[in-house]
Protein backbone atom coordinates (compact mmCIF):
# COMPACT_ATOMS: atom_id res chain seq x y z
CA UNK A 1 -24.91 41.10 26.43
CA UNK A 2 -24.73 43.44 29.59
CA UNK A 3 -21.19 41.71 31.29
CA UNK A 4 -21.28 43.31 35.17
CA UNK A 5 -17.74 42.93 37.11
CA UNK A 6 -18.82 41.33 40.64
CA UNK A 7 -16.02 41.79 43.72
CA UNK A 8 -13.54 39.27 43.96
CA UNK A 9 -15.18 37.39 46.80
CA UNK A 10 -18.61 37.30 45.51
CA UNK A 11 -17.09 35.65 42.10
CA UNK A 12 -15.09 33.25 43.98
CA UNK A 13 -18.09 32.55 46.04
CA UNK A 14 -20.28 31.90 42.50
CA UNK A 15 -17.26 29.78 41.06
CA UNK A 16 -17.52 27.80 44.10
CA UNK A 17 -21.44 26.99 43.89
CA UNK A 18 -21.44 26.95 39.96
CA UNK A 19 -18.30 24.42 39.58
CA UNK A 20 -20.00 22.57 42.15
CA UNK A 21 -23.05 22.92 39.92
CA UNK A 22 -20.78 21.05 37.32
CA UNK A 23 -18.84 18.83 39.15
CA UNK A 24 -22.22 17.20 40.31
CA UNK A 25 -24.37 17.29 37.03
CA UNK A 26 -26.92 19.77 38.46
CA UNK A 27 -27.97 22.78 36.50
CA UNK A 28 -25.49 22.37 33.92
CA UNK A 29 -27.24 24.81 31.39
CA UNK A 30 -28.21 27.51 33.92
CA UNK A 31 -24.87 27.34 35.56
CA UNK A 32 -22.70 27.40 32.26
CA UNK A 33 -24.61 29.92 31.31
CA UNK A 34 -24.02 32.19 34.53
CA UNK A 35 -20.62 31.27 34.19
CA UNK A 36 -20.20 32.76 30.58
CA UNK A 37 -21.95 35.93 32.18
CA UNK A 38 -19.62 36.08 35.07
CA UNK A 39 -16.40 37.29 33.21
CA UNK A 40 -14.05 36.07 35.85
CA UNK A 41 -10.58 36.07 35.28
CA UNK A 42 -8.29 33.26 34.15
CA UNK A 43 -6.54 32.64 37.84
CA UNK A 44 -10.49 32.32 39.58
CA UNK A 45 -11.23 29.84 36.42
CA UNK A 46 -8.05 27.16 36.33
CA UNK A 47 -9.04 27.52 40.43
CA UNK A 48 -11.82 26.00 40.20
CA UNK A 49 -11.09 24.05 37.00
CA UNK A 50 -13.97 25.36 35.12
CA UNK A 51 -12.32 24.76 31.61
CA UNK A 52 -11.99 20.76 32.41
CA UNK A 53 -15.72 21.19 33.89
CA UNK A 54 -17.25 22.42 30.48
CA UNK A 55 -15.21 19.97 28.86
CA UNK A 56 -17.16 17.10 29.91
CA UNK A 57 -20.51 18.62 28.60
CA UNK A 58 -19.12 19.58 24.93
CA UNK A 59 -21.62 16.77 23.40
CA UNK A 60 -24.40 17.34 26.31
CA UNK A 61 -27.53 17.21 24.23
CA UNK A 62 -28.78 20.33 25.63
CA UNK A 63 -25.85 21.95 27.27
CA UNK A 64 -23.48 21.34 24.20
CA UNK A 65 -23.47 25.02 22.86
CA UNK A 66 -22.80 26.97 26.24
CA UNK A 67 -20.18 24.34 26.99
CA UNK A 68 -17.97 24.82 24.38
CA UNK A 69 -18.54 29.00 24.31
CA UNK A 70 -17.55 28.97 27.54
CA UNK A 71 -14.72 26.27 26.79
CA UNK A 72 -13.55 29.11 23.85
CA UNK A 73 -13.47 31.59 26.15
CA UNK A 74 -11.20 29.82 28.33
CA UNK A 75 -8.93 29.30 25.76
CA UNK A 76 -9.16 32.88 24.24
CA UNK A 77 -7.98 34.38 28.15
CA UNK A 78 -5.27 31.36 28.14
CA UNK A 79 -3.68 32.85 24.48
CA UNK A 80 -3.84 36.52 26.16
CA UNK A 81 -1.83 35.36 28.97
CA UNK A 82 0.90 33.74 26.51
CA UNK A 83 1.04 36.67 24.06
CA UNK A 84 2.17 39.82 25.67
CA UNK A 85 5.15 41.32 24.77
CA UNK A 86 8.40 40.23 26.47
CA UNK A 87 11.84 41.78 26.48
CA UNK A 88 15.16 39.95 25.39
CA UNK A 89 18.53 41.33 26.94
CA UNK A 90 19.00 44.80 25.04
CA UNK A 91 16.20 46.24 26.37
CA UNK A 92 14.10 46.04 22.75
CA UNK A 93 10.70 44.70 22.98
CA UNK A 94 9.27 41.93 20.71
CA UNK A 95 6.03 39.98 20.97
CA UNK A 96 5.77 36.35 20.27
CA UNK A 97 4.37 34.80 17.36
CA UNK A 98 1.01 34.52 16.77
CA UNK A 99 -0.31 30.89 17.50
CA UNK A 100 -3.08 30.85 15.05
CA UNK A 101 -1.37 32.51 12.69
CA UNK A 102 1.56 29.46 13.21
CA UNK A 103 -1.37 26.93 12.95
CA UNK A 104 -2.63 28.19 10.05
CA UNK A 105 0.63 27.78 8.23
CA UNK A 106 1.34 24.59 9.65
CA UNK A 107 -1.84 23.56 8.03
CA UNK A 108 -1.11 24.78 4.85
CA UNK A 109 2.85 22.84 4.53
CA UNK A 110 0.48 19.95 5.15
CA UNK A 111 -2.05 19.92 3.00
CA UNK A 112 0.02 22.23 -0.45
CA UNK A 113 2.65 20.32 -2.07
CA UNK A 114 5.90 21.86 -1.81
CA UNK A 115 7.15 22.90 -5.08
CA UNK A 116 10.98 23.36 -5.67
CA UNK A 117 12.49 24.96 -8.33
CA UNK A 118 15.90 22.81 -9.61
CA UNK A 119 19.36 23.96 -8.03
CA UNK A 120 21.71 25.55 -10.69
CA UNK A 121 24.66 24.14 -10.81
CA UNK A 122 27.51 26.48 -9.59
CA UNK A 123 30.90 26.16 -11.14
CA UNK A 124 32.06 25.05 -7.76
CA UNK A 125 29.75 22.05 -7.20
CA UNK A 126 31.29 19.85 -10.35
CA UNK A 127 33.57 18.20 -8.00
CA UNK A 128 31.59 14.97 -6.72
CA UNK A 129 32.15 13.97 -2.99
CA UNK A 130 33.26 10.77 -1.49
CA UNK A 131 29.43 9.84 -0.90
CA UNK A 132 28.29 10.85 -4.21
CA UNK A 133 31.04 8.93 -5.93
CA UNK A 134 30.17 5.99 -4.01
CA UNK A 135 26.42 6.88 -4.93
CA UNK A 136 27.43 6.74 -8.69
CA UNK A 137 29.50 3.75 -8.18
CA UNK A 138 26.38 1.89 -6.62
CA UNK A 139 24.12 3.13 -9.64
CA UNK A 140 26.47 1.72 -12.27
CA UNK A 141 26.90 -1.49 -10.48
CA UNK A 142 23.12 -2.07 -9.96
CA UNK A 143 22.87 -0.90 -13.56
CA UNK A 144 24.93 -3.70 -15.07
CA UNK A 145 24.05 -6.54 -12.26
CA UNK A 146 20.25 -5.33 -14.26
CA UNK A 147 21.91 -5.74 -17.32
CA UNK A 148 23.22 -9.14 -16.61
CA UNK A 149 20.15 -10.38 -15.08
CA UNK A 150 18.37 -9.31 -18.61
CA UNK A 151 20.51 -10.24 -20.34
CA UNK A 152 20.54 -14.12 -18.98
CA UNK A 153 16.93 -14.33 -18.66
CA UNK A 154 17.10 -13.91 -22.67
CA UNK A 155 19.39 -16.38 -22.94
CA UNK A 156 17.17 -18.95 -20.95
CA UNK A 157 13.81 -17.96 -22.54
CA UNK A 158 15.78 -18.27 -26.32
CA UNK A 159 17.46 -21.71 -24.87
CA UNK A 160 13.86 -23.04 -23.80
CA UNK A 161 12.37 -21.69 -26.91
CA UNK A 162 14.79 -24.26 -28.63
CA UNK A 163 14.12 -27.19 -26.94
CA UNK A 164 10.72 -26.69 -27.15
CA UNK A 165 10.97 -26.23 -31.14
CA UNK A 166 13.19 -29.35 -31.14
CA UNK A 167 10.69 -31.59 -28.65
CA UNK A 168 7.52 -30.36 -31.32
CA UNK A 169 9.69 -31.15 -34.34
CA UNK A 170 10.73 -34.65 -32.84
CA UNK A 171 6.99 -35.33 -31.94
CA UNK A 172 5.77 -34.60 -35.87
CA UNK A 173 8.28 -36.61 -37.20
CA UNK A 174 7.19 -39.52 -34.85
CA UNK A 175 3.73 -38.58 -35.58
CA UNK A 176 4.34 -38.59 -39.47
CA UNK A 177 6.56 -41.77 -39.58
CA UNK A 178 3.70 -43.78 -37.18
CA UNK A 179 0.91 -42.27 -39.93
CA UNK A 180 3.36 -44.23 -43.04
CA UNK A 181 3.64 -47.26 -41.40
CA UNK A 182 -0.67 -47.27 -40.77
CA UNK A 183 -0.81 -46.37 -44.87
CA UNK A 184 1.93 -48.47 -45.77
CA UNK A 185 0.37 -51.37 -43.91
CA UNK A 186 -3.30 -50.67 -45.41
CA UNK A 187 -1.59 -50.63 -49.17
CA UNK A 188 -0.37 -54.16 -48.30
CA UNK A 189 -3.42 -55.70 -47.16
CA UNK A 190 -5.43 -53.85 -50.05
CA UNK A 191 -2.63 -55.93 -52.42
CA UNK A 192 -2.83 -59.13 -50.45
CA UNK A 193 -6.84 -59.26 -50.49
CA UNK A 194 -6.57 -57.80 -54.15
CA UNK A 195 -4.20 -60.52 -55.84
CA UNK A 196 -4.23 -63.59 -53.08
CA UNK A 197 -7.90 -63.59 -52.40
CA UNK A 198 -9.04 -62.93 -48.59
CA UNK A 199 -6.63 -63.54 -46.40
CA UNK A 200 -8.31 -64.72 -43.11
CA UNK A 201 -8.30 -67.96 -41.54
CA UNK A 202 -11.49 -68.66 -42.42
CA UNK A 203 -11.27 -68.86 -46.26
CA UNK A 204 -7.16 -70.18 -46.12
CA UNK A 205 -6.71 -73.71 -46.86
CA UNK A 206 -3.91 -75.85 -45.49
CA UNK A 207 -1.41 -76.57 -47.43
CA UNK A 208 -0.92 -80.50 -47.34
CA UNK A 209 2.49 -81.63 -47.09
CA UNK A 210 3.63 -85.46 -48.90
CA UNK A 211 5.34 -88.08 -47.43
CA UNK A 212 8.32 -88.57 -48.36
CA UNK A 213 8.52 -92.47 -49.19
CA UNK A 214 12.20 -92.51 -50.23
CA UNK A 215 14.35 -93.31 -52.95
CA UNK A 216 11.74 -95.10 -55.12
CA UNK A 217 14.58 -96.32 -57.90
CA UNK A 218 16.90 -98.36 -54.87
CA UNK A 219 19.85 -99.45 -56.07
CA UNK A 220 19.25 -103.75 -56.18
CA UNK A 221 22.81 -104.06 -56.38
């Protein structure tokens, strides 16, 4: 792509019309794509606010591809500007970092687990500080209020256990007593009907009782 430098008026001039252009949603691909060829520099172009102009066409239908070139561009002259070299106090020269280079590492502490090898212990670290003491302190405590708590929920499941063995045994013994009585009772009425005859009301005859006259043999004395 032939780029030709224009003076400074004429390219303030075509800023002018072509931001315009932008501003009112006329010509958007013709004028981003003059704007691309117009290599002005980054004062002329945060001017006119021609970055925040392309912006708004980045999902144009048509327009989309020049928009964000010309977008990238803008951002390309912005990381020149921020870049250069500066000098600290003695006199030595050092540039800054570089910002994709900063992203790209960024990036990777995000998304690659840090892996750590374990600490030796020096000869100087066995002596425990006031927070790790407390620290240890507060594990052993929880440890045994654990312990306790396990060891009582034992003791009430084994307690319940027993009661429950003791209601079930209670309940079979009632069971088996009430099923004796039933077979004790049948035996008897198998004996009664076997040696008394039937023993309903039906087939029972009333016993009649005598009178009772008296002395028959009075004393005539």
């Amino acid at each position: 792509m032939n780029v030709t430098i224009r003076p400074a008026t004429t390219m303030a001039q075509s800023l002018k019309r072509l931001s315009s252009n932008l501003h009112s949603s006329t010509d958007i691909q013709e004028s981003l794509d003059q704007l691309f060829e117009l290599n002005a520099p980054l004062t002329l172009l945060r001017q006119y606010k021609i970055k925040m102009l392309a912006t708004r066409y980045i999902m144009h239908p048509t327009a989309k591809d020049a928009a964000r070139r010309l977008v990238a561009i803008c951002n390309r002259l912005e990381k020149s500007v921020v870049a250069p070299s500066t000098t600290i106090a003695n006199g030595i020269s050092r540039k800054r970092p570089n910002t994709d280079a900063i992203e790209h590492l960024i990036s990777c502490k995000r998304t690659t687990p840090i892996v750590s090898a374990p600490k030796s212990k020096s000869p100087t670290a066995t002596k425990e500080g006031p927070s790790q003491r407390y620290q240890s302190i507060s594990t052993q405590t929880n440890s045994d209020e654990q312990k306790k708590r396990e060891e009582r929920m034992a003791r009430d499941f084994q307690r319940r256990k027993a009661v429950e063995a003791a209601r079930m045994k209670d309940s079979e013994e009632k069971r088996h007593q009430q099923l004796m009585a039933i077979k004790e009772y049948k035996q008897q009425r198998l004996q009664a009907i076997r040696f008394g005859g039937s023993d309903t009301k039906e087939n029972q005859k009333p016993i009649k009782r005598k009178a009772n006259h008296g002395n028959r043999f009075k004393c005539r004395f």
